[in-house]
N, C-alpha and C. Protein backbone atom coordinates (compact mmCIF):
# COMPACT_ATOMS: atom_id res chain seq x y z
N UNK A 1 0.82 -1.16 0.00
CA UNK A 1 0.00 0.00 0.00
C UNK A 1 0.87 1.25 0.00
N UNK A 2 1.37 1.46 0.83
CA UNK A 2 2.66 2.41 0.91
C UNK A 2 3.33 2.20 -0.19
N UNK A 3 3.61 1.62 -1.31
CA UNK A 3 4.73 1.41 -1.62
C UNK A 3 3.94 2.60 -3.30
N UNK A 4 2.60 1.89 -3.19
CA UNK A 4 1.45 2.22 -4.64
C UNK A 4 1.42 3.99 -4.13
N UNK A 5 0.73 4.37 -2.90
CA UNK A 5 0.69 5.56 -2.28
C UNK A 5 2.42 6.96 -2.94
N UNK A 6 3.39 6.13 -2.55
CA UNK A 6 4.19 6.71 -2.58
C UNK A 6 5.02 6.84 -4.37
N UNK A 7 4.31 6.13 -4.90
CA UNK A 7 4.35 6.32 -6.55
C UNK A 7 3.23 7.40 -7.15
N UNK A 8 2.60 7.52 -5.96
CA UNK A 8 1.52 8.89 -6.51
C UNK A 8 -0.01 8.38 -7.00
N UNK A 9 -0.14 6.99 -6.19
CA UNK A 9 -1.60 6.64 -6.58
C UNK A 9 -2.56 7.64 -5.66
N UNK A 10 -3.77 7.44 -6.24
CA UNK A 10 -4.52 7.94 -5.08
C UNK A 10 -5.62 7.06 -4.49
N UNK A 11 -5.88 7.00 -3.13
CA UNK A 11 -6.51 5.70 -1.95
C UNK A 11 -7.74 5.09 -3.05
N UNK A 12 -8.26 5.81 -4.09
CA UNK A 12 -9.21 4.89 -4.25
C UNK A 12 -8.52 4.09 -5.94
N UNK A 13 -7.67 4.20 -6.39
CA UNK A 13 -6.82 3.40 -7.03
C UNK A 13 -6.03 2.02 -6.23
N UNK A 14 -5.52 2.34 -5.55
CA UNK A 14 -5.09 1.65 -4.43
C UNK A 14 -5.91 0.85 -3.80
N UNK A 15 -7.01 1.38 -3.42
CA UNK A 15 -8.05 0.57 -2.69
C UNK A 15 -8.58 -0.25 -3.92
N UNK A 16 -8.97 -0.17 -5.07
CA UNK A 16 -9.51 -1.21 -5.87
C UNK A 16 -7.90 -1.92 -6.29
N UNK A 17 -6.73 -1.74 -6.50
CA UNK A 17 -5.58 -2.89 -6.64
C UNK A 17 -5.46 -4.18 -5.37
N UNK A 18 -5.85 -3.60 -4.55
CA UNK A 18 -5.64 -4.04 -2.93
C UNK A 18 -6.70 -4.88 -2.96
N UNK A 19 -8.22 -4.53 -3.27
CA UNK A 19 -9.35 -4.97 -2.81
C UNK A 19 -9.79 -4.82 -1.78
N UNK A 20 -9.47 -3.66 -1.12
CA UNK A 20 -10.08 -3.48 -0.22
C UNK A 20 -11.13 -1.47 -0.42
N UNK A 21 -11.30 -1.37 0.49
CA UNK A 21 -12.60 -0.20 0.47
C UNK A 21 -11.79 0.92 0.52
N UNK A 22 -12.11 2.18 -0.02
CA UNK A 22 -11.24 3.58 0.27
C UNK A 22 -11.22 3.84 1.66
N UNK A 23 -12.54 3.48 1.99
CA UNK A 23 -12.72 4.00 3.59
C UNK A 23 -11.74 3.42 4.43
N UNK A 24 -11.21 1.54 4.19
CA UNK A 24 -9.96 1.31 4.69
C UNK A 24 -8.77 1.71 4.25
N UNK A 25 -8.29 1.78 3.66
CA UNK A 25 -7.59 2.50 3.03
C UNK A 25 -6.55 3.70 3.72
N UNK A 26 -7.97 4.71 3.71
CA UNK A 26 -8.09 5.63 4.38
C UNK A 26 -7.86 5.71 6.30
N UNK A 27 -8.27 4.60 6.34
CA UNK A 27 -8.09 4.32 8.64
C UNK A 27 -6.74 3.83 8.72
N UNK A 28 -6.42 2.91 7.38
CA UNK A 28 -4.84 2.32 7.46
C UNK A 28 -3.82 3.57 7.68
N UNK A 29 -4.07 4.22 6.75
CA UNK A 29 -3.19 5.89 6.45
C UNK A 29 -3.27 6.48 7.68
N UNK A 30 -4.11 6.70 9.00
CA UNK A 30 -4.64 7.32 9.73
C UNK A 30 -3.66 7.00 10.58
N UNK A 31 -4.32 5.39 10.75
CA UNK A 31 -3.57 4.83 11.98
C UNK A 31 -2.28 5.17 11.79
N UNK A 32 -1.36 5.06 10.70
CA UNK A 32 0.52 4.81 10.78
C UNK A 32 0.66 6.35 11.39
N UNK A 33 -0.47 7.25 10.57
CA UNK A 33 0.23 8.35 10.87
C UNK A 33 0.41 8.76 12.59
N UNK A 34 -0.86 8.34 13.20
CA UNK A 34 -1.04 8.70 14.66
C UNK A 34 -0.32 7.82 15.52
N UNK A 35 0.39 6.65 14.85
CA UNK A 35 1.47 5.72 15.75
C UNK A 35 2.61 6.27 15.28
N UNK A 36 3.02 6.79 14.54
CA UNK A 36 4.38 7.59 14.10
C UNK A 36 4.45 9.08 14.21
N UNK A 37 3.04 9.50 14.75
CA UNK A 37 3.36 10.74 15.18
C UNK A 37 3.88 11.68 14.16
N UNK A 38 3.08 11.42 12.83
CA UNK A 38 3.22 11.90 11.63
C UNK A 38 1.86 13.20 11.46
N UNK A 39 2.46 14.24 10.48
CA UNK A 39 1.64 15.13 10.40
C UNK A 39 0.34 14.40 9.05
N UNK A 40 -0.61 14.62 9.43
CA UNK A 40 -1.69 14.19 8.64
C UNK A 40 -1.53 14.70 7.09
N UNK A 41 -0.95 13.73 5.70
CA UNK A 41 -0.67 14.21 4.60
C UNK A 41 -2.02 14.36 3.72
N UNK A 42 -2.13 15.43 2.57
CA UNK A 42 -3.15 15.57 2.01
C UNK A 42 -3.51 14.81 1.33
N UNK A 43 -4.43 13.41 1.75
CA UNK A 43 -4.45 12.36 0.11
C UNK A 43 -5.31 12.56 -0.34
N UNK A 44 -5.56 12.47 -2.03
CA UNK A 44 -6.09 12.44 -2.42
C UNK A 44 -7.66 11.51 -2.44
């Protein structure tokens, strides 16, 4: 996921390669950021 993200996909590209939902997608992105104490990035 990270790897598609960081080539410049955006969550709902990603989310249909993955098979999973934007909305997860989207809580996955959430969570790393609030366990790494990362500033919230603008995704698309």
């Amino acid at each position: 996921m990270l790897r598609l993200l960081a080539e410049g996909r955006d969550t709902g590209s990603v989310a249909a390669e993955l098979n999973f939902s934007e909305r997860t997608i989207k809580k996955i992105i959430q969570n790393l950021t609030g366990r790494f104490g990362l500033s919230t990035p603008a995704w698309k």
